[in-house]
Protein backbone atom coordinates (compact mmCIF):
# COMPACT_ATOMS: atom_id res chain seq x y z
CA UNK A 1 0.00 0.00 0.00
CA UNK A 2 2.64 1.94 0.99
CA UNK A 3 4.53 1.39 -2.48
CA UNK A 4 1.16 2.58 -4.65
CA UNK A 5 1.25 5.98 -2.54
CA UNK A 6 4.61 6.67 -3.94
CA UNK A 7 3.86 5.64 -7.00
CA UNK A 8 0.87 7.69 -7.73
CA UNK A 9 3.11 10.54 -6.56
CA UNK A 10 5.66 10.10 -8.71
CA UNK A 11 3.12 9.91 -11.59
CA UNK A 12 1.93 13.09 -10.27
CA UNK A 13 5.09 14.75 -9.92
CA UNK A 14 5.78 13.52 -13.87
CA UNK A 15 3.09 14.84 -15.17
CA UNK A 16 3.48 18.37 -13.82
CA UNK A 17 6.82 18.15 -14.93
CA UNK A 18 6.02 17.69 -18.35
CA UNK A 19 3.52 20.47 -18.51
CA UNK A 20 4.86 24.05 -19.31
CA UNK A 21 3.84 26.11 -16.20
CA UNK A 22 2.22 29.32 -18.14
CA UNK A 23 1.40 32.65 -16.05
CA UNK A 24 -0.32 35.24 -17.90
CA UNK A 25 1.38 38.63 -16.70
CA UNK A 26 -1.22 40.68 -15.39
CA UNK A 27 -1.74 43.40 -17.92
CA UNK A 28 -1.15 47.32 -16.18
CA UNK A 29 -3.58 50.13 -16.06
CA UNK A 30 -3.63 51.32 -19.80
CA UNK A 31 -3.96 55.12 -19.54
CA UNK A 32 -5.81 56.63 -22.47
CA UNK A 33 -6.46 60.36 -22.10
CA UNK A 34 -9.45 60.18 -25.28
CA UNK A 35 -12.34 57.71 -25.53
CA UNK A 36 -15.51 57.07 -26.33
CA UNK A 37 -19.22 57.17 -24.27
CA UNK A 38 -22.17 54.59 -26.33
CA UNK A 39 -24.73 55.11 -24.84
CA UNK A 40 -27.82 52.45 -25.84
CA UNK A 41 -31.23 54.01 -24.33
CA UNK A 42 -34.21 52.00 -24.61
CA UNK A 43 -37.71 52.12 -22.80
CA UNK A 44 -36.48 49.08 -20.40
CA UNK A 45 -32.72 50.24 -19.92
CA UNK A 46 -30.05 52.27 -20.28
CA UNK A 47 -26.48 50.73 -21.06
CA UNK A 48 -23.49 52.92 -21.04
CA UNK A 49 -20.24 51.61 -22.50
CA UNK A 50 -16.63 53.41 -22.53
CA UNK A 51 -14.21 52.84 -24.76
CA UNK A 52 -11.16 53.71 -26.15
CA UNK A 53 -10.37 54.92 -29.71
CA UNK A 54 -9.94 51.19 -31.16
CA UNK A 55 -13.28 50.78 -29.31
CA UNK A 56 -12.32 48.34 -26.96
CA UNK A 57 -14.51 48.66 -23.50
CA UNK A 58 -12.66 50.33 -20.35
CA UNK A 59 -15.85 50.94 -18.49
CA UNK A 60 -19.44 49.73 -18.72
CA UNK A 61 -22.56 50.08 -16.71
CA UNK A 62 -26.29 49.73 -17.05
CA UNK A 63 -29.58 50.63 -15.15
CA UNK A 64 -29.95 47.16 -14.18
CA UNK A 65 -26.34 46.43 -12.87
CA UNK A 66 -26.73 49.63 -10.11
CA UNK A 67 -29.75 47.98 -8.58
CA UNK A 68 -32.86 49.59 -10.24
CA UNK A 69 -35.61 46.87 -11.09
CA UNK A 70 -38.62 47.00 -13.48
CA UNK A 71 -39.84 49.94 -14.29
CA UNK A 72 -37.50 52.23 -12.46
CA UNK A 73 -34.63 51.14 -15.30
CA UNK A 74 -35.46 52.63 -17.71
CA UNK A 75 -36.02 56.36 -15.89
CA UNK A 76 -33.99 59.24 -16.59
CA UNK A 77 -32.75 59.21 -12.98
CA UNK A 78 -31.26 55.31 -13.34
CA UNK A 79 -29.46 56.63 -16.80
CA UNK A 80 -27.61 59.51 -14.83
CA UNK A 81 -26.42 56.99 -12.36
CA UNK A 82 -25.69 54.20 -14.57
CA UNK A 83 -23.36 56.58 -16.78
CA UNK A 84 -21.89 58.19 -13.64
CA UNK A 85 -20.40 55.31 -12.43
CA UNK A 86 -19.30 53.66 -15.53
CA UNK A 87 -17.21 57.45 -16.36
CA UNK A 88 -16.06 57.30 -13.03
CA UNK A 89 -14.44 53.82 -13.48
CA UNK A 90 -12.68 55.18 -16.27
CA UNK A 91 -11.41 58.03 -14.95
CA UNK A 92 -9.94 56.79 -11.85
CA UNK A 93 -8.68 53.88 -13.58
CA UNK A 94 -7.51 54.94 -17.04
CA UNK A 95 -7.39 58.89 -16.55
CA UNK A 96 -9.85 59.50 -19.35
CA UNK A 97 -10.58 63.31 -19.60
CA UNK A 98 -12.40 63.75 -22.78
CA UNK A 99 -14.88 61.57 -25.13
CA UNK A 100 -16.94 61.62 -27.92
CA UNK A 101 -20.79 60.55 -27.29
CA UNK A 102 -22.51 58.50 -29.62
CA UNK A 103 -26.27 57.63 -28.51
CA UNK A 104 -28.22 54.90 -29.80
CA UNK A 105 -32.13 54.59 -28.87
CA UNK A 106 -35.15 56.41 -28.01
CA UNK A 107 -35.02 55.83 -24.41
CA UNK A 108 -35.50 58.52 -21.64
CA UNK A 109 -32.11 58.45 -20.49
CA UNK A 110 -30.23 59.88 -23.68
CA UNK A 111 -30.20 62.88 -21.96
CA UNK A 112 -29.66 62.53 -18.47
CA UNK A 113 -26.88 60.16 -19.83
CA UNK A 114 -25.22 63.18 -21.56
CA UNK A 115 -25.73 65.56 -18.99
CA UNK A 116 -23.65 62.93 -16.30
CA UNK A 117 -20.65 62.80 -18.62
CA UNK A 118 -20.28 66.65 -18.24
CA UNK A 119 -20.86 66.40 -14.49
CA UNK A 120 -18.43 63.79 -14.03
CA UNK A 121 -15.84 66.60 -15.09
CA UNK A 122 -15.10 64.76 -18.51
CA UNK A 123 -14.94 67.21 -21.39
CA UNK A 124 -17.23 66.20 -24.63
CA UNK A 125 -15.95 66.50 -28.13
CA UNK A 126 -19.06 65.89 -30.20
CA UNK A 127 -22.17 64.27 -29.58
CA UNK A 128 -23.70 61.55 -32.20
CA UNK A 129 -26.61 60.19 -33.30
CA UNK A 130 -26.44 56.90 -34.38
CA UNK A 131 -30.43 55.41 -34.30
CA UNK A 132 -31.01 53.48 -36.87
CA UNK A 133 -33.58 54.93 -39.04
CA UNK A 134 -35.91 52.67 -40.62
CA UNK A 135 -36.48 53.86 -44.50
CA UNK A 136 -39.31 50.90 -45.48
CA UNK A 137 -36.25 48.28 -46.33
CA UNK A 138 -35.47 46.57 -49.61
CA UNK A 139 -37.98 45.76 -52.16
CA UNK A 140 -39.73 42.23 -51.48
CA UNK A 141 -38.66 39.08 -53.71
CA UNK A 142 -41.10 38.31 -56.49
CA UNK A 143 -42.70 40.09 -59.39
CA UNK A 144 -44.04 43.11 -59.57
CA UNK A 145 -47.32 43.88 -58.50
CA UNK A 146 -49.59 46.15 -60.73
């Protein structure tokens, strides 16, 4: 019995031996001093993503994730403090200090949204609209009706 114990060991012991012991390096604190606010406001929710240049997310928050339920997410009041914690993250984190806004939606919080970027302290560049707007789409397959 004795002699299996060590033997499982060893087995043990070969095995780790044979595979490469891989770290990742924890990455640092990237500062970028320019960004980006999305902000996606529908009639449920608001969800406020910050990004860098490339657009890859820094920061994000939403209604939802700061504790407002039902209804109450998709208020102007639960936009202002979704976005307000999501620029704070990115400031104290990646000293972000001016953004461009693009807005998506028809939601009540576009604007509250907005308005918490410039209270933050966070100096806007331009502010976007990018809602889809629909146009009637493409013309249906088949022939032509007269």
């Amino acid at each position: 019995m004795a002699e299996e114990e060590i033997k499982t060991t060893t087995a043990v012991e070969a095995t780790e031996a044979q595979a490469p012991k891989t770290k990742a390096a924890k990455k640092g604190k990237r500062i970028v001093t320019s960004g980006a606010v999305h902000i996606q406001a529908t009639f449920n929710n608001t969800i406020i993503s910050v990004t860098d240049k490339k657009g890859e997310v820094l920061a994000a928050s939403s209604a939802g994730a700061n504790g407002f339920r039902g209804s109450k997410k998709g208020t102007a009041f639960a936009a202002g403090v979704a976005a307000e914690k999501a620029l704070e993250i990115a400031k104290k984190n990646h000293s972000l200090n001016s953004v461009d806004v693009y807005v998506s939606g028809i939601g009540l919080g576009r604007d509250a949204a907005i308005r918490a970027v410039s209270t933050v302290g966070i100096k806007i560049d331009s502010i976007t609209d990018v809602t889809p707007i629909a146009h009637g789409g493409v013309r249906p397959k088949g022939e032509r009706k007269p």
